[in-house]
Protein backbone atom coordinates (compact mmCIF):
# COMPACT_ATOMS: atom_id res chain seq x y z
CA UNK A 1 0.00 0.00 0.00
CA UNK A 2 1.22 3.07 -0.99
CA UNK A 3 1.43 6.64 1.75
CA UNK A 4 1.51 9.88 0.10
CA UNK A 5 2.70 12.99 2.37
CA UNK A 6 0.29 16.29 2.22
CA UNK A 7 2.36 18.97 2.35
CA UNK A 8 0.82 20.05 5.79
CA UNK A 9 2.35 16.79 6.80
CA UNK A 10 -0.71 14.72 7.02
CA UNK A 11 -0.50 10.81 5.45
CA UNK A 12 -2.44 9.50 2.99
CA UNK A 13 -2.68 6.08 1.77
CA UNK A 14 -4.38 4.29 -0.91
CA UNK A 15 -6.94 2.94 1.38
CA UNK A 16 -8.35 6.57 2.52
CA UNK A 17 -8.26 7.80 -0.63
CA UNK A 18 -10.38 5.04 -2.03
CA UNK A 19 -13.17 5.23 0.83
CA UNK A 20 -12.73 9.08 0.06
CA UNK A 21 -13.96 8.50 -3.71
CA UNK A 22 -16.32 6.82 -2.95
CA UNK A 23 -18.10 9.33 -0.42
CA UNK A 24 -17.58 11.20 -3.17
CA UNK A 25 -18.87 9.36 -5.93
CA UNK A 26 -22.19 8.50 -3.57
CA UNK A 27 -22.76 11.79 -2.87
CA UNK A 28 -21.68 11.47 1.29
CA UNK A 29 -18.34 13.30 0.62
CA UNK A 30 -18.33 15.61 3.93
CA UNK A 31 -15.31 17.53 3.18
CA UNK A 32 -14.89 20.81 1.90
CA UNK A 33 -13.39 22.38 -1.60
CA UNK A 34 -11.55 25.51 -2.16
CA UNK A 35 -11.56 27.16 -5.59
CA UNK A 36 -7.82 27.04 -7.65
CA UNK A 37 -6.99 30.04 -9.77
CA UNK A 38 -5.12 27.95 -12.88
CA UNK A 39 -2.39 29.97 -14.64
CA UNK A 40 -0.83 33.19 -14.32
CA UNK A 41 -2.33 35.86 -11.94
CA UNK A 42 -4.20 38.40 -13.36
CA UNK A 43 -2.71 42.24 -13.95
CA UNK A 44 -5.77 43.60 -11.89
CA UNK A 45 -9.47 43.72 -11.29
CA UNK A 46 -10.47 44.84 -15.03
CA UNK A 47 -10.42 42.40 -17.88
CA UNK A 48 -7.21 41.53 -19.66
CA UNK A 49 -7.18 42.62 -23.27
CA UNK A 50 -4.62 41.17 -25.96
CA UNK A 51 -2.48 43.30 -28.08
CA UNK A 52 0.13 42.75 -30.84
CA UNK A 53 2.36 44.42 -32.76
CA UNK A 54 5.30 43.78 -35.35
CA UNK A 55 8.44 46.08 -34.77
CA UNK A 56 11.89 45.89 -36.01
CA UNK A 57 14.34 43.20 -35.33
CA UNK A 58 16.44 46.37 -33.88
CA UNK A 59 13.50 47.29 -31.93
CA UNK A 60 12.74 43.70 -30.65
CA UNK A 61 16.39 43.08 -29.68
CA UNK A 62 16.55 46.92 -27.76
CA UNK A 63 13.01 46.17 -25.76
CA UNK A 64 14.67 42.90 -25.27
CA UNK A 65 18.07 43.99 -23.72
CA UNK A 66 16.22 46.92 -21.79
CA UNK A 67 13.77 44.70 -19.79
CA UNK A 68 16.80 42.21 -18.88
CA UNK A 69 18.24 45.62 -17.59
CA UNK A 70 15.58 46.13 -15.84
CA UNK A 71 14.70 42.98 -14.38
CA UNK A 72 11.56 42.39 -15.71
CA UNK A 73 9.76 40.41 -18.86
CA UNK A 74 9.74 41.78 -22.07
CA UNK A 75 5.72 41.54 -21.80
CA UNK A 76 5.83 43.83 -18.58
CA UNK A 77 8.68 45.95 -20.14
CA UNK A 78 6.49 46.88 -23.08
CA UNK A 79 2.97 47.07 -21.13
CA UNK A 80 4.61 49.49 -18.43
CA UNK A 81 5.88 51.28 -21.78
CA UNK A 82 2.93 51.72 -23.80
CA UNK A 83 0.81 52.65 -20.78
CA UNK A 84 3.22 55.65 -19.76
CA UNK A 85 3.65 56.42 -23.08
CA UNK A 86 -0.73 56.87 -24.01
CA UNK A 87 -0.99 58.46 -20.57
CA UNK A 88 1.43 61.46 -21.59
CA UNK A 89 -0.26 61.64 -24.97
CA UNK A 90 -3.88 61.79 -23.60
CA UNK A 91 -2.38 64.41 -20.76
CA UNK A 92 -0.98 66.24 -23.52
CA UNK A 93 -3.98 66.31 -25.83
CA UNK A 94 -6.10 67.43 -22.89
């Protein structure tokens, strides 16, 4: 029979997880669930939009090598970028 270690330190073994499927599977299951957020956390509360563009191998390679300077991803590098960058236009146009 096989044990497998929770991280909380609690053992499990193949016999307790059987007569736990099968609570569940009859519909007796007494335990409790908590909801998993799969992937990559979000940016904030507002709905994520995609965007793409095409630049310049030159320009690529620069946003590249700036971010790495930075310390951050490319993807955050060129978000934080373009954000700053229509913020001082819309200021200015105001």
């Amino acid at each position: 029979m096989s044990e497998y270690k929770r991280a909380n330190g609690y053992i499990l073994d193949d016999e307790e997880i059987e007569r736990r499927a099968s609570e569940w599977e009859e519909g007796t299951w007494r335990g409790s669930l908590i909801e998993l957020r799969v992937g990559r956390p979000r940016l904030s509360d507002a709905p994520n939009a995609n965007l793409s563009f095409k630049c310049p191998a030159s320009g690529a390679d620069m946003i590249a090598r700036a971010a790495k300077a930075k310390g951050v991803k490319k993807s955050e590098f060129m978000r934080d970028a373009a954000i700053e960058k229509a913020a001082k236009v819309l200021t200015e146009a105001s």
